[in-house]
Structures are given as structure tokens and as C-alpha cells.
N, C-alpha and C. Protein backbone atom coordinates (compact mmCIF):
# COMPACT_ATOMS: atom_id res chain seq x y z
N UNK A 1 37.47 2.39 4.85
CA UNK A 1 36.20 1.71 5.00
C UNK A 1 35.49 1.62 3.64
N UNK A 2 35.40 3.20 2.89
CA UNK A 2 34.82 3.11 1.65
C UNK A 2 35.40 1.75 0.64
N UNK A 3 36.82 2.43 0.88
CA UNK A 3 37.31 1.20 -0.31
C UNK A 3 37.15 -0.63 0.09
N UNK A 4 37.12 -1.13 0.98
CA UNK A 4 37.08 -1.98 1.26
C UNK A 4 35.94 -2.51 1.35
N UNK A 5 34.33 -1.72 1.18
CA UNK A 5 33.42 -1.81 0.99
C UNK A 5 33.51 -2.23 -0.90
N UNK A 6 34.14 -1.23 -1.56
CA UNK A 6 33.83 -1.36 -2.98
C UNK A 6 35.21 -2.44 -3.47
N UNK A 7 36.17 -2.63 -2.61
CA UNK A 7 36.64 -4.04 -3.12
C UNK A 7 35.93 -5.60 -3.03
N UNK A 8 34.95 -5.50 -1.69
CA UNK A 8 34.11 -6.11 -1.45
C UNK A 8 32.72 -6.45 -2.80
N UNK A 9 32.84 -5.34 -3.02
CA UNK A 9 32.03 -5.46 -4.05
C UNK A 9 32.49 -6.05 -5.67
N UNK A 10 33.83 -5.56 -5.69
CA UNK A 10 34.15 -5.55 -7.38
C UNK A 10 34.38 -7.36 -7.09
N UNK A 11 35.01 -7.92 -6.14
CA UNK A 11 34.37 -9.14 -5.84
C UNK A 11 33.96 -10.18 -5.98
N UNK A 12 32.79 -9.49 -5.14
CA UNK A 12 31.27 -10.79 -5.30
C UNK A 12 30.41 -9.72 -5.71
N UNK A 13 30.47 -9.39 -6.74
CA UNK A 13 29.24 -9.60 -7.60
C UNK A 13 27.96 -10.05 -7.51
N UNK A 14 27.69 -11.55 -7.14
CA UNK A 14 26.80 -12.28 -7.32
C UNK A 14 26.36 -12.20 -6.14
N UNK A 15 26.93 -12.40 -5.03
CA UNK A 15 26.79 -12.08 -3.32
C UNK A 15 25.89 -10.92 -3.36
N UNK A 16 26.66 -9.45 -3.91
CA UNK A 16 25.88 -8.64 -3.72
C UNK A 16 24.42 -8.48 -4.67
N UNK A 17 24.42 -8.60 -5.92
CA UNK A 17 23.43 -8.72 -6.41
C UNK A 17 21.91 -9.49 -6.03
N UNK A 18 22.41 -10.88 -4.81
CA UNK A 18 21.87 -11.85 -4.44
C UNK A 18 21.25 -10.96 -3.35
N UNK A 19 22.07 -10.02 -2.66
CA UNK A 19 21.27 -9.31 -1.54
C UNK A 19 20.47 -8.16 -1.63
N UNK A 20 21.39 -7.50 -3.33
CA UNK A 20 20.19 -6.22 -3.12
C UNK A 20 18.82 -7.08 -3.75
N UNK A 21 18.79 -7.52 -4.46
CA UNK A 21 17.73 -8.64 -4.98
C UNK A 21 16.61 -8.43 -3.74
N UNK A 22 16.98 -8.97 -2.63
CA UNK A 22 16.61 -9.53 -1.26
C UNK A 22 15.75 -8.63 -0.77
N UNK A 23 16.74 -7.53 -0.74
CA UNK A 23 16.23 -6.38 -0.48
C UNK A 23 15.19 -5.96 -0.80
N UNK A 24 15.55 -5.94 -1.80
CA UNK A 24 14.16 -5.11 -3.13
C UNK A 24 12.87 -5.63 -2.68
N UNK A 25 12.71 -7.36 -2.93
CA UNK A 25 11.82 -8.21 -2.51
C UNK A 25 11.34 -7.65 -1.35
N UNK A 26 11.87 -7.69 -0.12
CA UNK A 26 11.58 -7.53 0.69
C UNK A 26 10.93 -6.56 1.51
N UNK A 27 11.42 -5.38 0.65
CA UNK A 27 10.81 -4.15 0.83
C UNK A 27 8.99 -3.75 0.13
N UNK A 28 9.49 -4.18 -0.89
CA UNK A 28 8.22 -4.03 -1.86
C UNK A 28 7.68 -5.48 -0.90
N UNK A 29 7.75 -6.10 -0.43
CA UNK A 29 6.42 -7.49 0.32
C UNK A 29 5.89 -6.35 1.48
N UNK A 30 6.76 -5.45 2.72
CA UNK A 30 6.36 -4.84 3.45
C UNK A 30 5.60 -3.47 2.85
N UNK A 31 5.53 -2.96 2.11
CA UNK A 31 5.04 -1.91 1.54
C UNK A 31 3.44 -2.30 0.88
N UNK A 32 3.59 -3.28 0.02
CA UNK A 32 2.55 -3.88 -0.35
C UNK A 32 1.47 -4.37 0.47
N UNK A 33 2.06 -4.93 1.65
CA UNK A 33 1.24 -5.74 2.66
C UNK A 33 0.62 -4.96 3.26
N UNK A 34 1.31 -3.83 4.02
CA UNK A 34 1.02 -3.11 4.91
C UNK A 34 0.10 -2.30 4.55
N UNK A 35 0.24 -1.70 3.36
CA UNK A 35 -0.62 -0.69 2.48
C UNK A 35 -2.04 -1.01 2.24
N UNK A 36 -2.30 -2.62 1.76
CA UNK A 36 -3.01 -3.46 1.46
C UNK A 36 -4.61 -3.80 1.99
N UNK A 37 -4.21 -4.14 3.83
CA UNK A 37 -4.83 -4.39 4.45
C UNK A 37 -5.07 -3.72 5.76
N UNK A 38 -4.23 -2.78 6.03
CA UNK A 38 -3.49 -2.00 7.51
C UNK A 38 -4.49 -0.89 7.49
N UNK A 39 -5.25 -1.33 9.22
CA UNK A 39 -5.60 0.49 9.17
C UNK A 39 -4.99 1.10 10.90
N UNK A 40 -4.59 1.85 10.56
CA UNK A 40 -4.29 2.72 11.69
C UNK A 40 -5.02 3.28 12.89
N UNK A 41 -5.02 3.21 13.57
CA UNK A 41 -5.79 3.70 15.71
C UNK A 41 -6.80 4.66 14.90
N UNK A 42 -6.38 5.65 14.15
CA UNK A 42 -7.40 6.58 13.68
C UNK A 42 -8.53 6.24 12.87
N UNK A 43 -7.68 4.87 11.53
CA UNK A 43 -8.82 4.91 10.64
C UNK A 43 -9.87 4.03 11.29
N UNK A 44 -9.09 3.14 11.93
CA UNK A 44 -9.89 2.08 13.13
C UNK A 44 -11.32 2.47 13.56
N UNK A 45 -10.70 3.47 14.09
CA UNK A 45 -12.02 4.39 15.19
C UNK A 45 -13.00 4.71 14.40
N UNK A 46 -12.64 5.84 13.10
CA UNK A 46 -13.63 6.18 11.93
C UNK A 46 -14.42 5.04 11.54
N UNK A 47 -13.83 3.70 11.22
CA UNK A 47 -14.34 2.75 10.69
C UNK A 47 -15.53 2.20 12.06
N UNK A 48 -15.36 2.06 12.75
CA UNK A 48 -16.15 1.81 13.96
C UNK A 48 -17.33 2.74 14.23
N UNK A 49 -16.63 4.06 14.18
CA UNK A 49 -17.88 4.79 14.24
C UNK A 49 -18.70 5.49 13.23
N UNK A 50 -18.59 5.38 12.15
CA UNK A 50 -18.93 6.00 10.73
C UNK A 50 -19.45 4.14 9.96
N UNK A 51 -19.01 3.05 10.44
CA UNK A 51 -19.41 2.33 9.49
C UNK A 51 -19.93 1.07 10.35
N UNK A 52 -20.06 1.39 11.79
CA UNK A 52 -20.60 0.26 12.89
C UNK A 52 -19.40 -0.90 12.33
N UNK A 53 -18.11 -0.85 12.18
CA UNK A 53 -17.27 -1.98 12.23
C UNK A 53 -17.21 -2.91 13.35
N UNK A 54 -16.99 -3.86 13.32
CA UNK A 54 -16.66 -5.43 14.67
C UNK A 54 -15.15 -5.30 14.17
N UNK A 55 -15.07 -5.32 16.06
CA UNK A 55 -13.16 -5.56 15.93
C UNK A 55 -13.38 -6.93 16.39
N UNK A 56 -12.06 -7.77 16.08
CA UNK A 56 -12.52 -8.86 16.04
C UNK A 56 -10.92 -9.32 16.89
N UNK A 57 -10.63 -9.29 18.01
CA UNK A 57 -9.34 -9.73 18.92
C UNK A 57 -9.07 -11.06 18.78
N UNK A 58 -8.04 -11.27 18.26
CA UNK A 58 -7.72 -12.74 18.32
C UNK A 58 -6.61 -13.10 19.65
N UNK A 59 -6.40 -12.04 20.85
CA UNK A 59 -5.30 -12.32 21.66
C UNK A 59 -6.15 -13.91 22.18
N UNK A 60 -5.57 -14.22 23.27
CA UNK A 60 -5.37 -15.06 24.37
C UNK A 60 -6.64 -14.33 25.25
N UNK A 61 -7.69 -15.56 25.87
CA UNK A 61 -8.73 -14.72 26.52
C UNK A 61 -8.19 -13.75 27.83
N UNK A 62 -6.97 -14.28 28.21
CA UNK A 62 -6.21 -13.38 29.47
C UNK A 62 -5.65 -12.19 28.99
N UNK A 63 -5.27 -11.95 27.99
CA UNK A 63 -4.87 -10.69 27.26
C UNK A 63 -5.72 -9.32 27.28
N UNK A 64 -6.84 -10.02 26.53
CA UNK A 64 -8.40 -10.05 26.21
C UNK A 64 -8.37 -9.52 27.76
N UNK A 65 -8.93 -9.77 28.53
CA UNK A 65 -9.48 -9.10 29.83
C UNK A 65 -8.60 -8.15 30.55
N UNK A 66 -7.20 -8.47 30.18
CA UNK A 66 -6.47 -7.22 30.33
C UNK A 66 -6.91 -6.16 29.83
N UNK A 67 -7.14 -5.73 28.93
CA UNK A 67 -7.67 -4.94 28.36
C UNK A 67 -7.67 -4.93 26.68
N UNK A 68 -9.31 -4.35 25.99
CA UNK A 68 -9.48 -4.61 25.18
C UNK A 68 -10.05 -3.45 24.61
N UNK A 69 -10.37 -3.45 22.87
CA UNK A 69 -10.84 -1.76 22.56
C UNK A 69 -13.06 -2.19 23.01
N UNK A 70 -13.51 -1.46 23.67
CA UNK A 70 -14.58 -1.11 23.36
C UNK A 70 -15.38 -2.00 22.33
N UNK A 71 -16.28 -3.05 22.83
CA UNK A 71 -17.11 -3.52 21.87
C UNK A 71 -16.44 -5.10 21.34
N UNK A 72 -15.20 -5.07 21.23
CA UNK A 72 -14.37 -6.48 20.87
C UNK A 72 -15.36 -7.13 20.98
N UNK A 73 -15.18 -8.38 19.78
CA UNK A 73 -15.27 -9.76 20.30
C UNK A 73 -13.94 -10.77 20.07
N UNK A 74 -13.74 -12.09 21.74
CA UNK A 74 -12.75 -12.16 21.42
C UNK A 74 -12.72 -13.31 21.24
N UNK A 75 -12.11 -14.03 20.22
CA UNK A 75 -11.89 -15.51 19.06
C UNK A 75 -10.63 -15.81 18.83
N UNK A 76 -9.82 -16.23 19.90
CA UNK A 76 -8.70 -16.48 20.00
C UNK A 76 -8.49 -17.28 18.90
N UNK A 77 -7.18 -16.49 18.39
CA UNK A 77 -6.88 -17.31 17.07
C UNK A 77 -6.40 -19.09 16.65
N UNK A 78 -5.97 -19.58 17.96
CA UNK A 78 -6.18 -20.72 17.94
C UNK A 78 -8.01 -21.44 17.79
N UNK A 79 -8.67 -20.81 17.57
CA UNK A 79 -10.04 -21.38 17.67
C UNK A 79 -10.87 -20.27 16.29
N UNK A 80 -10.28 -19.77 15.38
CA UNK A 80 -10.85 -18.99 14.30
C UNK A 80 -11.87 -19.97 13.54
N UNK A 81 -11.08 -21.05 13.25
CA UNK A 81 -11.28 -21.60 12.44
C UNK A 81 -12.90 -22.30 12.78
N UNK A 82 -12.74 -22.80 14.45
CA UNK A 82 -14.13 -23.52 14.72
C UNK A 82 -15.72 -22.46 15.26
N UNK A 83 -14.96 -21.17 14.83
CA UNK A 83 -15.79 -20.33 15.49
C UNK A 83 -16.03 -19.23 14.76
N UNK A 84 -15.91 -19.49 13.32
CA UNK A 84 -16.16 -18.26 12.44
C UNK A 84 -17.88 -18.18 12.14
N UNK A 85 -18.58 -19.41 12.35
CA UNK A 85 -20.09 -19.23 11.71
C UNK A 85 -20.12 -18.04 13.19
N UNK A 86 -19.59 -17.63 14.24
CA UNK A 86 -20.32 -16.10 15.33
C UNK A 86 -20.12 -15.30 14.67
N UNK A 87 -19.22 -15.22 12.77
CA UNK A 87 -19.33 -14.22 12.06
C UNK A 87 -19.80 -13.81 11.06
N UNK A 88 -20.68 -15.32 10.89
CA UNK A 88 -21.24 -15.48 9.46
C UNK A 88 -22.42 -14.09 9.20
N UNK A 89 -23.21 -13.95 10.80
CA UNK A 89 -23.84 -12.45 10.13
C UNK A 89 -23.10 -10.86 10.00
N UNK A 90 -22.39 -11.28 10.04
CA UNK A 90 -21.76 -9.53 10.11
C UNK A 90 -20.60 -9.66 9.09
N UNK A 91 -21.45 -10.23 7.28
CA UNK A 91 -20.24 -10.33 6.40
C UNK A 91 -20.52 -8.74 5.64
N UNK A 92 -21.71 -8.02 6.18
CA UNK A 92 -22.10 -7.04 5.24
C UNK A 92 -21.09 -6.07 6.25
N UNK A 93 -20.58 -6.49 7.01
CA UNK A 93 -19.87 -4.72 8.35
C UNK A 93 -18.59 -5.32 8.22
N UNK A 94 -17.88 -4.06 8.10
CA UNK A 94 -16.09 -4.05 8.04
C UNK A 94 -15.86 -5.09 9.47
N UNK A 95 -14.82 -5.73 9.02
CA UNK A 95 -14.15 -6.28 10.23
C UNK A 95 -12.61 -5.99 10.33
N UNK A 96 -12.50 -5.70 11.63
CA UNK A 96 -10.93 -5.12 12.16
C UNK A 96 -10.49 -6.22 12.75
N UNK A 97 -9.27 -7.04 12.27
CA UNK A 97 -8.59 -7.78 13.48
C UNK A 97 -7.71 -7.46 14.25
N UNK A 98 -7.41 -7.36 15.36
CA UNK A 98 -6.55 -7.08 16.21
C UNK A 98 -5.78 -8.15 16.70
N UNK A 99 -4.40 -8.07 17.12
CA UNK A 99 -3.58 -8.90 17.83
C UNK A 99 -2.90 -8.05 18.77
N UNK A 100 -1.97 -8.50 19.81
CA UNK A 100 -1.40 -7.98 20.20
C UNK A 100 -0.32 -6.50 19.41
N UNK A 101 0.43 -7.34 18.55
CA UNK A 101 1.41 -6.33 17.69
C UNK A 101 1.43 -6.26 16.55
N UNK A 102 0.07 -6.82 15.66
CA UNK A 102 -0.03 -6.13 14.32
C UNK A 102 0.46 -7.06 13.60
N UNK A 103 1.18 -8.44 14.38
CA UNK A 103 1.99 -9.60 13.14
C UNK A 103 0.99 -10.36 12.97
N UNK A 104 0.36 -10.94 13.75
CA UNK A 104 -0.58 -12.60 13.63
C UNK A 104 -1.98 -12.13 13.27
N UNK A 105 -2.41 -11.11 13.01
CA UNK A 105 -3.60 -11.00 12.61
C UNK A 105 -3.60 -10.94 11.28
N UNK A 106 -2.39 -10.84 10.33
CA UNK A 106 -2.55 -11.44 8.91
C UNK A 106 -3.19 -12.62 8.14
N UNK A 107 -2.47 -13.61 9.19
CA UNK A 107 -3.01 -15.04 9.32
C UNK A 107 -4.71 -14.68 9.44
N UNK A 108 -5.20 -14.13 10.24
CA UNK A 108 -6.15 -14.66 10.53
C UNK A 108 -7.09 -13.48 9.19
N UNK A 109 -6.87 -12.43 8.65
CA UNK A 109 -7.07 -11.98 8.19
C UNK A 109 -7.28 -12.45 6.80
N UNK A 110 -6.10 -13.46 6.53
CA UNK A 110 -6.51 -14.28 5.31
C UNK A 110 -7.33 -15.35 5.44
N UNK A 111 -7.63 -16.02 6.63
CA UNK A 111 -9.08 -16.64 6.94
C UNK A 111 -9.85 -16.24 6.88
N UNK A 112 -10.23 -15.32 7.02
CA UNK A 112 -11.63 -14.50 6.97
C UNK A 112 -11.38 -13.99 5.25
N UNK A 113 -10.99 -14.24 4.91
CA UNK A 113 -10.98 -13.48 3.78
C UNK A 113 -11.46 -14.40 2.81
N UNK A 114 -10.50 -15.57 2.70
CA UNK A 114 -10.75 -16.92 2.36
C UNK A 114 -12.49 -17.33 2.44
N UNK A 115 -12.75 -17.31 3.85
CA UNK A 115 -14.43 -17.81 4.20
C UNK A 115 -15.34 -16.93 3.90
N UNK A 116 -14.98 -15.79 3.04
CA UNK A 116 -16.00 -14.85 2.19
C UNK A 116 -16.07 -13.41 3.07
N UNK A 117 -15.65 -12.90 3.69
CA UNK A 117 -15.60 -11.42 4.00
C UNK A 117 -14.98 -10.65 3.20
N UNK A 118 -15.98 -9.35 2.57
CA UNK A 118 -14.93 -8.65 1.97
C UNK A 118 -14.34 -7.50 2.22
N UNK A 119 -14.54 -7.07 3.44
CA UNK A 119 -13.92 -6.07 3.96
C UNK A 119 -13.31 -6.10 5.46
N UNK A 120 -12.27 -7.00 5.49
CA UNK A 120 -11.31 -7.10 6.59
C UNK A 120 -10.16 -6.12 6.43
N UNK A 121 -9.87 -6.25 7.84
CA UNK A 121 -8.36 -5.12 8.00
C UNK A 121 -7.79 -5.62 9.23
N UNK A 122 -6.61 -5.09 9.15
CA UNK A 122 -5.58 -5.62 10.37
C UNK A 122 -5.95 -3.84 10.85
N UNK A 123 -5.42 -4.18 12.60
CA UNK A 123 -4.99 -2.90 12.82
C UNK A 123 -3.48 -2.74 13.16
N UNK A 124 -2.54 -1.75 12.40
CA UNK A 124 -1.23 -1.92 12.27
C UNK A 124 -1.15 -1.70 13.42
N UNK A 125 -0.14 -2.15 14.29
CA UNK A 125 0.91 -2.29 15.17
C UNK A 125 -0.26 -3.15 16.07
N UNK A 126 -1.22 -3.38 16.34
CA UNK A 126 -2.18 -4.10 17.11
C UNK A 126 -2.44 -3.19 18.39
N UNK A 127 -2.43 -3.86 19.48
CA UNK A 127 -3.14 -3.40 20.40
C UNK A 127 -1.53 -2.71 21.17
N UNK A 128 -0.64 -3.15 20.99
CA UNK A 128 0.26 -1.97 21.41
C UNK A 128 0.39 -0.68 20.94
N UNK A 129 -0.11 -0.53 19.44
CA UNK A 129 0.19 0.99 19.08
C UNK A 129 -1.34 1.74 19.87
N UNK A 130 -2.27 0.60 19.40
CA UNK A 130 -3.29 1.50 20.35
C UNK A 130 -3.18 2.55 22.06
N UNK A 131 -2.67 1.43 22.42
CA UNK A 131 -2.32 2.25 23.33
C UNK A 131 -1.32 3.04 23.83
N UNK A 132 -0.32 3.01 22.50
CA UNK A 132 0.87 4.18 22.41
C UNK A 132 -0.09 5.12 22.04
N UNK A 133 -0.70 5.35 21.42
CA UNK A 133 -1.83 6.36 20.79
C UNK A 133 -2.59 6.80 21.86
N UNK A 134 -2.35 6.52 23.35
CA UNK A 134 -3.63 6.72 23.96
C UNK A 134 -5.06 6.57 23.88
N UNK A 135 -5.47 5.75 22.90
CA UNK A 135 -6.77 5.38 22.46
C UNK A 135 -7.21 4.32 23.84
N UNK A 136 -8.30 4.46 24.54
CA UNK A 136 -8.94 4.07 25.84
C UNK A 136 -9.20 2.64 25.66
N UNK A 137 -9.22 1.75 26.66
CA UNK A 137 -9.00 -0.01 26.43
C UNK A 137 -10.38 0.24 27.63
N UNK A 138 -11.63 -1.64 27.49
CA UNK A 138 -11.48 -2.05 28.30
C UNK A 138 -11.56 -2.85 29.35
N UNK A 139 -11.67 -2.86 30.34
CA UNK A 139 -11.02 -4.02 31.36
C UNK A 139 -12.18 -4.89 31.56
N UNK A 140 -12.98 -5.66 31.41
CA UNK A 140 -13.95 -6.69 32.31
C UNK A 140 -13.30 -8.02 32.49
């Protein structure tokens, strides 16, 4: 297996170089990103309660009434764009976006960021790690 791995290699050369390349990139984009803007169920909460933060849910309003963290407001991300002046006063308070799983609230995170907020955050993994965390949702 070893050797046929490193004949593989002596090779393509360029193949492999082309992938650890890839790699590299790829790793350092997730490290960077995540580091960047990501806060975690814990820092979430701190930020909420130490700094009066707005979480800001971009699910689906049916999601949304499934259950939601405490306080949400929810601005489905198909509609960010026509409904950001409901955030124009709260550019001085942290804003948390939430999504379901921590992917699509980037997007929206660089909208808000773009339209002058300077203290946005995703919450990593979204509203599923929340409630792997046991952190309390909720229902109206």
C-alpha cells in the first residue's frame, strides 16, 4: 500500500502538489473564517447577557416557531436585504446571526457588515449545536 502510494507520487508530481496546494488553501480559509467571526452557545449567551446582544435568526418563519433562542428576531434571509432599516437602531449592540447549521449566516453576516455594523457574529454550528448544548429554545 505504502509503496504504491509513493510510486503514485514519484509520478505525478504536479497532481500531488496541485492537491496539497488545495489543501493548504483550504484549511487555512476554514480556520480563518471560523476564528474570525464564530461565537460559540457559550460566548453567545455571555454576549447576550453581559452586552444586551440581538440574535438575529435568519431561518424560515416555520423553523422560527419551532423553536427559537429567547428574545430572537426573525428576518428570514431571503428578505435581509428589504428589512435591514428594523436594524438600523441597534448598530451600537453586538449582533448574533443564527441559521439553522452555522453555514448561511455568513452570507448574511457579510450584509450586515457591508450596511455598517461593526460587531456581528455567526453562531458556530447554528441552532443545531445550540441545542446539542442543551441551551433552552423558544416555542410561540
Amino acid at each position: 500500500m505504502i509503496d504504491q502510494l509513493l510510486e503514485f507520487v514519484m509520478n505525478h508530481p504536479l497532481l500531488v502538489g496541485a492537491f496539497l496546494l488545495v489543501l493548504a488553501a483550504w484549511i487555512a480559509y476554514e480556520v480563518i473564517g471560523s476564528s474570525r467571526s464564530g461565537v460559540t452557545s457559550s460566548e453567545a449567551t455571555q454576549l447576550i447577557n453581559r452586552e444586551d446582544a440581538v440574535v438575529v435568526d435568519i431561518r424560515d418563519a416555520g423553523d422560527f416557531k419551532a423553536g427559537h433562542i429567547a428574545g430572537a428576531r426573525n428576518i428570514p434571509q431571503s428578505r435581509l436585504d428589504t428589512r435591514l432599516n428594523e436594524l438600523e437602531k441597534l448598530k451600537d449592540k453586538p449582533l448574533i446571526v443564527v441559521c439553522k447549521h452555522g453555514q448561511a449566516s455568513g452570507i448574511a453576516l457579510g450584509k450586515l457588515t457591508k450596511a455598517g455594523f461593526e460587531r456581528v457574529f455567526k453562531l458556530k454550528g447554528g441552532m443545531t449545536q445550540w441545542q446539542a448544548d442543551g441551551l433552552p429554545l423558544v416555542k410561540k
